[in-house]
Protein backbone atom coordinates (compact mmCIF):
# COMPACT_ATOMS: atom_id res chain seq x y z
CA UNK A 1 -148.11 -10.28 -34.87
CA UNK A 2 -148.56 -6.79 -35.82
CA UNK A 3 -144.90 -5.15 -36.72
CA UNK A 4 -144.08 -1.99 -37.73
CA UNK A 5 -141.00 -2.09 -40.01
CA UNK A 6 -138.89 1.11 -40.44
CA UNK A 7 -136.33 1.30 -43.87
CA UNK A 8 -134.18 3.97 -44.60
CA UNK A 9 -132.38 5.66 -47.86
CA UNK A 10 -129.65 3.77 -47.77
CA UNK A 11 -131.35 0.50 -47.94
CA UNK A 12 -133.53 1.84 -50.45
CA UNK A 13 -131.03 3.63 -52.75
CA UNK A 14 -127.98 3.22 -53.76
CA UNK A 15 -125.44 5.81 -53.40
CA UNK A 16 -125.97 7.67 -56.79
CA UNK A 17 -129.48 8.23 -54.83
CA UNK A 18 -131.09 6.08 -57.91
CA UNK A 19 -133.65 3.35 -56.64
CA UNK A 20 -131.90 -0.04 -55.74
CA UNK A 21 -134.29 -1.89 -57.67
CA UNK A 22 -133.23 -5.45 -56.59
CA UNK A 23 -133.56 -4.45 -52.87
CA UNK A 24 -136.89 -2.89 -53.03
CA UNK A 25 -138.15 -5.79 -54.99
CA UNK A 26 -136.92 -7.93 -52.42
CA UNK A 27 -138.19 -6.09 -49.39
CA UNK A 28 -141.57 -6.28 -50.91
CA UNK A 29 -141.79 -10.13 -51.71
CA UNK A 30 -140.85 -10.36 -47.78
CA UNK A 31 -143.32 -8.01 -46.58
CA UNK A 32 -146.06 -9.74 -48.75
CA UNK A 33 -145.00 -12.85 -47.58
CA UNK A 34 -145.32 -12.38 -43.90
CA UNK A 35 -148.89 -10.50 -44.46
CA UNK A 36 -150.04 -13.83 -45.99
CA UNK A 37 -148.80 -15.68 -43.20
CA UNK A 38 -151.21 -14.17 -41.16
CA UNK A 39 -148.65 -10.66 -40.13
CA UNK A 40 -150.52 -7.33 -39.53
CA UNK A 41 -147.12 -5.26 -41.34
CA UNK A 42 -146.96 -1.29 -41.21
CA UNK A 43 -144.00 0.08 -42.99
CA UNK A 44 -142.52 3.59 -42.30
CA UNK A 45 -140.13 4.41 -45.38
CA UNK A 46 -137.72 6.93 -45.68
CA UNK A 47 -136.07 7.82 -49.02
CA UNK A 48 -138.45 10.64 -50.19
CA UNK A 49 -135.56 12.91 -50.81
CA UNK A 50 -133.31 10.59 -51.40
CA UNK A 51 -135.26 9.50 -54.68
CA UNK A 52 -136.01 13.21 -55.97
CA UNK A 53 -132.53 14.01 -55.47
CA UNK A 54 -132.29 10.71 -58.08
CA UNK A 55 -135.05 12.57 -60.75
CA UNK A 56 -133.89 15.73 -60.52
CA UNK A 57 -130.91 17.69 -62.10
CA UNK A 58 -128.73 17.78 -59.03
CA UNK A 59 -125.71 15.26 -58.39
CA UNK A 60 -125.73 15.53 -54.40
CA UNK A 61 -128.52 15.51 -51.56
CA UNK A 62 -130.00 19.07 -50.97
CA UNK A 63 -128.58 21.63 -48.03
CA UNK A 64 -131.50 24.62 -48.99
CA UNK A 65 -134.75 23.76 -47.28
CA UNK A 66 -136.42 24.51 -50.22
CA UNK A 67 -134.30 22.16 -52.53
CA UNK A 68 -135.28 19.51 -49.70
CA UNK A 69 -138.54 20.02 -50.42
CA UNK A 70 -138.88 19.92 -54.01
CA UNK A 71 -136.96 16.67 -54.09
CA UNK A 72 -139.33 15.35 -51.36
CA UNK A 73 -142.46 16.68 -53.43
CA UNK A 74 -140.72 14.42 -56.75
CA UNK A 75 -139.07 11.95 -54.25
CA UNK A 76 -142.76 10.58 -53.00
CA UNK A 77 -144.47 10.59 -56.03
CA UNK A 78 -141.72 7.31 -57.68
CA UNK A 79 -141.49 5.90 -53.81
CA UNK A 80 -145.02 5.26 -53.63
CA UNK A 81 -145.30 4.06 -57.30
CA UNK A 82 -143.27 1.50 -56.44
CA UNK A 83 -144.39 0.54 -53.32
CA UNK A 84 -147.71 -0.01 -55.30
CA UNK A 85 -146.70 -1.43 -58.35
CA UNK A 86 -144.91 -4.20 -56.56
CA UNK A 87 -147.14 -4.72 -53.51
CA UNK A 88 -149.63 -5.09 -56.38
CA UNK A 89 -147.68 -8.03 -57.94
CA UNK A 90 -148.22 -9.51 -54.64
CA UNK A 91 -152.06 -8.78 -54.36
CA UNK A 92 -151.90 -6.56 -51.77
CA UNK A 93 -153.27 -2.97 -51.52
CA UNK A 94 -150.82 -0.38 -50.14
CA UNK A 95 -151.95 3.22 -48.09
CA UNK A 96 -150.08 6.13 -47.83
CA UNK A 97 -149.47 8.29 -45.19
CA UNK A 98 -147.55 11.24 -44.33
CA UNK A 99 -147.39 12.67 -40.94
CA UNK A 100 -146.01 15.64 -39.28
CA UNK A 101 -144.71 16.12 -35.60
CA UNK A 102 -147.66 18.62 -34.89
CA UNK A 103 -150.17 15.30 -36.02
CA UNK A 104 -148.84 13.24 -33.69
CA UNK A 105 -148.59 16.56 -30.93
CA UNK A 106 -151.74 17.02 -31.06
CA UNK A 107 -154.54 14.74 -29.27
CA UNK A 108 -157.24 14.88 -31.87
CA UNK A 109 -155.11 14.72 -35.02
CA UNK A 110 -153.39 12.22 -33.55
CA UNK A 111 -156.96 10.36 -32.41
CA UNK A 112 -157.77 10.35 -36.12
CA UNK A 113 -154.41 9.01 -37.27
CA UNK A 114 -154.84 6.04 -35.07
CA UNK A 115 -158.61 5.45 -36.20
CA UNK A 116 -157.24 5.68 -40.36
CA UNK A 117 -154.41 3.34 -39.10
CA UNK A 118 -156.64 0.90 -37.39
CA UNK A 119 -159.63 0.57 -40.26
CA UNK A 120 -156.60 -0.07 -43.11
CA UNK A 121 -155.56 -2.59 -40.50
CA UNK A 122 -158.35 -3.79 -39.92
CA UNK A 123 -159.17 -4.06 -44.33
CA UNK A 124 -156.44 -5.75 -44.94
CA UNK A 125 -154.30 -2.47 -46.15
CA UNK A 126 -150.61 -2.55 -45.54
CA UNK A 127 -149.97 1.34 -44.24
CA UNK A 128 -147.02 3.18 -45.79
CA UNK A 129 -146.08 6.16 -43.60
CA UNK A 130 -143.17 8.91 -43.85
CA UNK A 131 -142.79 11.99 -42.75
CA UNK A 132 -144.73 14.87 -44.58
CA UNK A 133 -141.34 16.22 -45.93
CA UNK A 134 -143.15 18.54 -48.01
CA UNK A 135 -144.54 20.83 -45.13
CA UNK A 136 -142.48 19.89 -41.67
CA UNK A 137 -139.59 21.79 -42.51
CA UNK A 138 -138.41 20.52 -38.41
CA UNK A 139 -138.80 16.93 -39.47
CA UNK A 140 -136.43 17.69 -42.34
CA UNK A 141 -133.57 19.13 -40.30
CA UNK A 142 -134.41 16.38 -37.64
CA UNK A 143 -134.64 13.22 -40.52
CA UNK A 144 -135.86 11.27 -37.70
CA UNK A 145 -137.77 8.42 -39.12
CA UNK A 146 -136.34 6.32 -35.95
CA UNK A 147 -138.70 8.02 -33.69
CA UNK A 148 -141.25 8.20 -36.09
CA UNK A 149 -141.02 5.02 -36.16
CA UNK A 150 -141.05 4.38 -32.65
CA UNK A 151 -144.06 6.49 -32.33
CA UNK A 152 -146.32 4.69 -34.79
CA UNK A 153 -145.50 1.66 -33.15
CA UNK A 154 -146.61 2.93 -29.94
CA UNK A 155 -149.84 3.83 -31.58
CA UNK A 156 -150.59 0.75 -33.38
CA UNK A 157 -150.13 -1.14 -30.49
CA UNK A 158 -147.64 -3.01 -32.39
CA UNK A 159 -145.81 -6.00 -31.25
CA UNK A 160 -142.47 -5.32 -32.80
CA UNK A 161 -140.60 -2.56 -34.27
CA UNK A 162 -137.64 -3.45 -36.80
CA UNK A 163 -135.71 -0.87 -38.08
CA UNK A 164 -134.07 -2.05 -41.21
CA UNK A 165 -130.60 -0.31 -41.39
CA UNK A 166 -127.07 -0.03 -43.63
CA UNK A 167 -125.25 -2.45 -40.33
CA UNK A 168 -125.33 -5.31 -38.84
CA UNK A 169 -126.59 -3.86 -35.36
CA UNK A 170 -125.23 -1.90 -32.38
CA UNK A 171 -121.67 -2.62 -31.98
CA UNK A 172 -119.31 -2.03 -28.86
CA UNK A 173 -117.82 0.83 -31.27
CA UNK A 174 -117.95 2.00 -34.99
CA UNK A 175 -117.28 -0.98 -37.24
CA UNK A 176 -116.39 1.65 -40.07
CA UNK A 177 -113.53 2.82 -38.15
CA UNK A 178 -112.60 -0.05 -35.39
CA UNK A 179 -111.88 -3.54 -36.73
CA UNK A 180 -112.15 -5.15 -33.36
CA UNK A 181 -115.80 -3.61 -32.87
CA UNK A 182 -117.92 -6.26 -31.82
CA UNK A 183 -122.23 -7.04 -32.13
CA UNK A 184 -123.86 -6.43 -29.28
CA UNK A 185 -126.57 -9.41 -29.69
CA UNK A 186 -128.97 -7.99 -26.81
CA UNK A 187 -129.80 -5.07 -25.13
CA UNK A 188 -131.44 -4.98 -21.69
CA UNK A 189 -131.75 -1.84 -20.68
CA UNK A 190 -130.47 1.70 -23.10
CA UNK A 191 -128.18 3.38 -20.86
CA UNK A 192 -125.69 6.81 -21.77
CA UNK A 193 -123.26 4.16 -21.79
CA UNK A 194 -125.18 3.08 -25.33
CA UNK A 195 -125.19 6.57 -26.48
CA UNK A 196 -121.73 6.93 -25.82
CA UNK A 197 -120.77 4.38 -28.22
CA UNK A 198 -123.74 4.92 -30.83
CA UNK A 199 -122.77 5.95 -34.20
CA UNK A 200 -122.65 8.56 -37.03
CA UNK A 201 -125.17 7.92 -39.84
CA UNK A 202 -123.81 7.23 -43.56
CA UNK A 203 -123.99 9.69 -46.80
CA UNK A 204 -127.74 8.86 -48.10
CA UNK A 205 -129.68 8.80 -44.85
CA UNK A 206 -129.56 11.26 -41.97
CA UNK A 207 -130.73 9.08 -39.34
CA UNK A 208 -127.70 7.32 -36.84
CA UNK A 209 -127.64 4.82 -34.03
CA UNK A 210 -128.30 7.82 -31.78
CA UNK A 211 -132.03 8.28 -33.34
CA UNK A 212 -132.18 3.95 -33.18
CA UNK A 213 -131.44 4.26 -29.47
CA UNK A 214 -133.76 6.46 -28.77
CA UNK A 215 -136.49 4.61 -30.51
CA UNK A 216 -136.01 1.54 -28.55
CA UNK A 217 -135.76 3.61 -25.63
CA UNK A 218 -139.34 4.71 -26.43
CA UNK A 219 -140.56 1.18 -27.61
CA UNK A 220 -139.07 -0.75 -25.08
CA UNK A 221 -140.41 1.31 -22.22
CA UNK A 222 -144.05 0.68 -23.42
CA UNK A 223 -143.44 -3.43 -23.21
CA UNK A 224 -142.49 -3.57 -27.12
CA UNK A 225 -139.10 -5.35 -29.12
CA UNK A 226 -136.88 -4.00 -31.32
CA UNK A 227 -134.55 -5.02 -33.75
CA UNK A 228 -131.85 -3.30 -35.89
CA UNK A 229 -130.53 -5.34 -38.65
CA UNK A 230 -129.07 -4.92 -42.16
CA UNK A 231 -131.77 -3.82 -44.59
CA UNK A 232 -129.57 -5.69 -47.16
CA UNK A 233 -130.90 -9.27 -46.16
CA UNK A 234 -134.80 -8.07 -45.48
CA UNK A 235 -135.39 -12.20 -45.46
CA UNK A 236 -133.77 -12.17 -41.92
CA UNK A 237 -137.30 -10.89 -40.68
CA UNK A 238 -138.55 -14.41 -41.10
CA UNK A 239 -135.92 -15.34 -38.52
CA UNK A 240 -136.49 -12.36 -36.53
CA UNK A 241 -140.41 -12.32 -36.34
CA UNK A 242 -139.72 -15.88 -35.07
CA UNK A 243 -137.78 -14.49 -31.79
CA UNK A 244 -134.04 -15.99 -33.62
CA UNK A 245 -131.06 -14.18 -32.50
CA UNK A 246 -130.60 -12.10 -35.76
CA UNK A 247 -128.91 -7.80 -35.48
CA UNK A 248 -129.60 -6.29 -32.05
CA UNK A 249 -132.53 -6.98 -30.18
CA UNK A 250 -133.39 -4.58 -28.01
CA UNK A 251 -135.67 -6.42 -24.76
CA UNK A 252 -139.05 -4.61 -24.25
CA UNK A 253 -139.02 -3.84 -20.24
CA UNK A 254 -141.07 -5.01 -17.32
């Protein structure tokens, strides 16, 4: 299968905005795993910001634009170190790239993106892809890696998009709040009545289950799965690349 997996700063980091070392590690051994089992993987990582706001002499994450910026300019630099130096453990060669909304607006940028995408594919590369936090100063405001997400998986062609996040799944209200909330194992169809009941996002990331429903909205209509789960347990993707009943799988339609 090709799958495009989406993580964000909060499974990345821990609250201090420091790297969670032990997750990362982890999330890496799985990915390498399932690309020697025979998986095309494309990861789209968040945590750019989160991870400069880690390096640099600030305690909490950025409101100026152009704070956001420097500590997405640092941020990058020790997220893809890592990705590299531990994909590397696991022989296999990473490739960044960073995207903006005007890329992926446009028909010939967005022609090229798909024929970079396709050759690293196609050489064995596993892509790394964020958003270009540096220049899109929309993106920033938006911190929509959901859709982003949901975009590149439309381009791949991907079969499945997993979006690795800080809860279980979609639940019938907000678990933080509401001990009685409930999973919601399967999805059908995403409705208002989802949107009504979608959640806010936590400190470290500034994505919610509003920007997840949207995403499946998008993959779904184009014939494609998705899955939220915790990024916490990233071995649950064995289960979940295998079609088991794991987070919130949202049914591709038609």
């Amino acid at each position: 299968m090709r799958v495009v997996v989406k993580v964000g700063t909060s499974t990345l980091a821990h609250s201090t905005g420091c790297l969670n070392i032990r997750q990362v590690e982890t999330l890496c051994k799985v990915l390498s795993d399932l690309k020697n089992a025979g998986h095309e993987i494309i990861l789209v990582s968040s945590g750019a910001i989160g991870m400069g706001v880690g390096k640099l002499p600030i305690t909490t994450r950025p409101t100026d634009m152009p704070t956001k910026q420097a500590a997405a300019a640092v941020g990058q630099c020790e997220l893809m170190y890592t990705y590299d130096k531990l994909f590397t453990e696991y022989n296999h060669v990473v490739a960044q790239i960073l995207l903006t909304g005007d890329d992926l607006d446009h028909a010939d940028r967005k022609e090229n993106f798909q024929n970079t995408l396709y050759r690293l594919l196609e050489l064995g590369v596993l892509p790394i892809i964020n958003e270009n936090d540096t220049i899109a100063t929309q993106e920033i405001s938006v911190g929509d890696n959901d859709t982003l997400a949901a975009i590149v998986t439309v381009c791949a062609k991907a079969d499945l998009l997993i979006l690795l996040s800080d809860i279980d799944g979609l639940f019938t209200s907000d678990p933080h709040t509401d001990k009685n909330a409930s999973l919601i194992p399967t999805v059908d169809a995403v409705d208002e009545k989802l949107f009504a009941i979608a959640g806010e996002s936590g400190s470290m990331g500034t994505g919610g289950m509003t920007t997840k429903l949207r995403a499946a909205s998008i993959v779904t209509e184009k014939g494609v799965d998705m899955v939220i789960t915790n990024g916490s347990r990233p071995e649950d993707m064995y289960d979940i690349i295998e079609g088991k009943q794991i987070g919130t799988r949202f049914l591709a339609r038609g």
